[in-house]
C-alpha atoms as a PDB file:
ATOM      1  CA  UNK A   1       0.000   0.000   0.000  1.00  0.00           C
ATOM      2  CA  UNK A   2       2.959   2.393   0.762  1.00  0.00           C
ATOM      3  CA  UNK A   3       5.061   1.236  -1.981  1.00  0.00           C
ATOM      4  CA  UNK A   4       2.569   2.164  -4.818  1.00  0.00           C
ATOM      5  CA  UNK A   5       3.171   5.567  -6.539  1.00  0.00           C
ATOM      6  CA  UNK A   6       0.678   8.088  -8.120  1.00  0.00           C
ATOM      7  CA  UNK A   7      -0.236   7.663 -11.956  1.00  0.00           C
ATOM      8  CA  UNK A   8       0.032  11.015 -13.441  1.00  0.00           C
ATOM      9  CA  UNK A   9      -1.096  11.405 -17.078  1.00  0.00           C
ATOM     10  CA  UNK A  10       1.245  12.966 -19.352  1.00  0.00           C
ATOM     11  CA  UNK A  11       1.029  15.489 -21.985  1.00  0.00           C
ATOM     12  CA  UNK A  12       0.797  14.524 -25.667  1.00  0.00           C
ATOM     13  CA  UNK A  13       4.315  15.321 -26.577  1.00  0.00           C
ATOM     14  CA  UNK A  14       5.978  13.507 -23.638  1.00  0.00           C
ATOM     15  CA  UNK A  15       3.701  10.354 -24.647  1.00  0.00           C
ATOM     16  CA  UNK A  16       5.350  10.482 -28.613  1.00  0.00           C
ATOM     17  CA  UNK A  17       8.789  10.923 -27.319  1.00  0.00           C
ATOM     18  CA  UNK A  18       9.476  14.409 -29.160  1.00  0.00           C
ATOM     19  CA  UNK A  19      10.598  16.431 -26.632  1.00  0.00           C
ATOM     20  CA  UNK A  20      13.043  13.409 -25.275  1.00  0.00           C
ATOM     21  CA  UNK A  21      14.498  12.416 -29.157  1.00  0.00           C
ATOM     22  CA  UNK A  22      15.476  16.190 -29.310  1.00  0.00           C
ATOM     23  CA  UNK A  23      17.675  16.111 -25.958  1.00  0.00           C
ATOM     24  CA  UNK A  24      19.381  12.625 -26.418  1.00  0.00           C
ATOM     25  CA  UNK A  25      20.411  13.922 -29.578  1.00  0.00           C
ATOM     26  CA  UNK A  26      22.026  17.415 -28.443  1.00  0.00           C
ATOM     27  CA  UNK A  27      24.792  15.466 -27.275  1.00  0.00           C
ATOM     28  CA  UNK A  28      25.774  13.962 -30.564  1.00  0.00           C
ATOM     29  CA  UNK A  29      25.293  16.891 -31.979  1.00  0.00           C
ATOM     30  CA  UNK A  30      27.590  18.843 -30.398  1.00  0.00           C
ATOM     31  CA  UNK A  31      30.553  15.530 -30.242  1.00  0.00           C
ATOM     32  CA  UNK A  32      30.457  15.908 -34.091  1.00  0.00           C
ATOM     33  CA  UNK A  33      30.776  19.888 -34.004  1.00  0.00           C
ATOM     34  CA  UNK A  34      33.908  19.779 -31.073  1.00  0.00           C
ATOM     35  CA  UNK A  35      35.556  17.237 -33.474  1.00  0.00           C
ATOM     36  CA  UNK A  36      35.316  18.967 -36.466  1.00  0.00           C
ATOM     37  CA  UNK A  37      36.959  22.204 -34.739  1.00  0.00           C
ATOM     38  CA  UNK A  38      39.490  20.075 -33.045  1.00  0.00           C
ATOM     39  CA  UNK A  39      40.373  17.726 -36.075  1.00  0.00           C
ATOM     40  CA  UNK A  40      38.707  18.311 -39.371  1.00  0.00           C
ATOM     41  CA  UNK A  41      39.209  21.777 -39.787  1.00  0.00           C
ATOM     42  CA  UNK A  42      43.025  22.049 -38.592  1.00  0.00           C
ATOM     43  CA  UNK A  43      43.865  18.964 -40.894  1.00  0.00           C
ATOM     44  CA  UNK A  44      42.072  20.472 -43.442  1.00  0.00           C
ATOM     45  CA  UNK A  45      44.255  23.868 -43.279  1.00  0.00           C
ATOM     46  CA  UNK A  46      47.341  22.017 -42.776  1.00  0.00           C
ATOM     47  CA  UNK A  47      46.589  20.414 -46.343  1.00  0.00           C
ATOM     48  CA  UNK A  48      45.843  23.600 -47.820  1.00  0.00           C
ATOM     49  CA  UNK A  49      48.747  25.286 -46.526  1.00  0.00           C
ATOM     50  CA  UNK A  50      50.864  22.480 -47.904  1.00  0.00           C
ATOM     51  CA  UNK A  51      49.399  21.903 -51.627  1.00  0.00           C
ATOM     52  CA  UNK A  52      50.195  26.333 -51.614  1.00  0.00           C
ATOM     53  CA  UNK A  53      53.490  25.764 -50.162  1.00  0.00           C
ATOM     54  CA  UNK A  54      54.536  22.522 -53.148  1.00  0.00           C
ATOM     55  CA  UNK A  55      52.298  25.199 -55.902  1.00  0.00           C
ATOM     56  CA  UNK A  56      54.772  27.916 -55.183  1.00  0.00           C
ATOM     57  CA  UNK A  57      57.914  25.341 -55.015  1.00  0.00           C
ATOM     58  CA  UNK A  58      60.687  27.677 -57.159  1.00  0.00           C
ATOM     59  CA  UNK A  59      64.263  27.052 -58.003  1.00  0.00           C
ATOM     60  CA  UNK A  60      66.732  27.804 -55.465  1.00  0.00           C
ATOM     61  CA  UNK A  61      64.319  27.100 -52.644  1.00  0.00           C
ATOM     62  CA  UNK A  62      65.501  25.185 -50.202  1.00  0.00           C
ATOM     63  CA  UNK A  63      63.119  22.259 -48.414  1.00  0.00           C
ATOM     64  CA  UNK A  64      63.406  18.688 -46.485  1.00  0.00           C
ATOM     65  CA  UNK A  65      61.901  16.181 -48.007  1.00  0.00           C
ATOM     66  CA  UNK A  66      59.880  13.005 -45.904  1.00  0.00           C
ATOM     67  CA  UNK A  67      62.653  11.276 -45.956  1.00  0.00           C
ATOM     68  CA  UNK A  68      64.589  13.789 -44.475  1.00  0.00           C
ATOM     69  CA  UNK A  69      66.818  15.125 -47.482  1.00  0.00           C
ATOM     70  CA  UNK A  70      67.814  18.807 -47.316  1.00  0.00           C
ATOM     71  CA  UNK A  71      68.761  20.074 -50.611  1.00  0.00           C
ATOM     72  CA  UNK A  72      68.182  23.221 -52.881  1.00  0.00           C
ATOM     73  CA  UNK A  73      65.209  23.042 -55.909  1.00  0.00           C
ATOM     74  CA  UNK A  74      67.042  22.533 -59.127  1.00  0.00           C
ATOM     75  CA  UNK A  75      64.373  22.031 -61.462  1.00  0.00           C
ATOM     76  CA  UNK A  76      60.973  21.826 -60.978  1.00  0.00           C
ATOM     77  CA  UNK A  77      58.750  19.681 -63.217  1.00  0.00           C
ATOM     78  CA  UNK A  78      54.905  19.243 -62.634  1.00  0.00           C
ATOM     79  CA  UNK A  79      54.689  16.782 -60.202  1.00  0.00           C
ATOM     80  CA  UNK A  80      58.658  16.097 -59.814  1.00  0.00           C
ATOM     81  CA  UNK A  81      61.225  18.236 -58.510  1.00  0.00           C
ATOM     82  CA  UNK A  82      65.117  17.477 -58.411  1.00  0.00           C
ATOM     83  CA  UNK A  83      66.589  18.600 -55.492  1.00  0.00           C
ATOM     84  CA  UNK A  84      70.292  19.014 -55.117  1.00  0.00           C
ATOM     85  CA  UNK A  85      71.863  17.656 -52.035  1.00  0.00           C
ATOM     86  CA  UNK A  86      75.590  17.686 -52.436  1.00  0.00           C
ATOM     87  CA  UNK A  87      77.875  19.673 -54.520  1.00  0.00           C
ATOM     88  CA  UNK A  88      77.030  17.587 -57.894  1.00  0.00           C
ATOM     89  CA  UNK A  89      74.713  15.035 -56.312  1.00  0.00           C
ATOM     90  CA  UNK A  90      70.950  15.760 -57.372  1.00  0.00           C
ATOM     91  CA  UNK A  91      67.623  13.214 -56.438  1.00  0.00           C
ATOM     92  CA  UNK A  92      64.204  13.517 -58.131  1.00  0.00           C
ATOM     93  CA  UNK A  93      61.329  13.636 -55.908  1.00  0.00           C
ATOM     94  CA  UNK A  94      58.262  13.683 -56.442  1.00  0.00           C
ATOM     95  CA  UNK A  95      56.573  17.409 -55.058  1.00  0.00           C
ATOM     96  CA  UNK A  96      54.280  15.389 -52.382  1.00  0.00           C
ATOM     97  CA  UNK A  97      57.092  13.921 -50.440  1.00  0.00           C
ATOM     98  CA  UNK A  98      58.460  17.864 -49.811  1.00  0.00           C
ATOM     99  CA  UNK A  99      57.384  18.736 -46.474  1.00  0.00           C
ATOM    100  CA  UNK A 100      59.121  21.980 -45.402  1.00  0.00           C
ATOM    101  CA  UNK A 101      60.188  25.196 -47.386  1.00  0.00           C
ATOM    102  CA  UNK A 102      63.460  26.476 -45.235  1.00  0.00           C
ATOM    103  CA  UNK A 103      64.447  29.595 -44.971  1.00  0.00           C
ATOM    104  CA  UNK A 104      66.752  30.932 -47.636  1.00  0.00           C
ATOM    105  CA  UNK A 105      70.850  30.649 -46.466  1.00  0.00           C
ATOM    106  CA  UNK A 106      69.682  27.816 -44.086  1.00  0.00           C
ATOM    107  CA  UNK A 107      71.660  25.209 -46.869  1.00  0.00           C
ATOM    108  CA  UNK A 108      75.454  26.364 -46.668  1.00  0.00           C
ATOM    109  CA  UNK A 109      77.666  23.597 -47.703  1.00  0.00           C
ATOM    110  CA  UNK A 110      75.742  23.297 -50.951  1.00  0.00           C
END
């Protein structure tokens, strides 16, 4: 007799679920718009920065490769570039694998 709560009808939107669906997805909602500020949008700068960095690629720049070459731009072709990285020594690359543009005079024993 004591352990037997009150019915209490409730209202019509609480009975279809709407106003529940709405908060259990807020959540979600904002996971997916934290993770695109914390990792889709910085990755997707980093890419842009790099595809303007390998479009302005000139001779005489100097850059690392992934690998880890340094070496001065020779030539550059449209998707190669020959780097040298020795006095007479010069690789082909292709312009993807460059990773950093150095600052000029960073490349002295070349």
């Amino acid at each position: 007799m004591f352990f037997i709560s009150n019915a209490y009808a409730q209202s019509p939107t609480e009975a279809l679920g709407l106003g529940g669906n709405l908060t259990s997805f807020l959540p979600l909602v904002l996971m997916f718009v934290v993770m695109y500020f914390l990792m889709i949008r910085p990755q997707q700068k980093r890419a842009k920065e790099q595809r303007a960095m390998m479009d302005a690629l000139a001779k005489g720049d100097e850059v690392v490769t992934a690998g880890g070459l340094l070496g001065r731009v020779v030539k550059v072709v449209d998707t190669y570039v020959t780097i040298e990285v020795a006095s007479g020594t010069e690789v082909l690359v292709q312009k993807s694998s460059i990773t950093t543009l150095l600052p000029k005079g960073t490349l002295k024993a070349l």
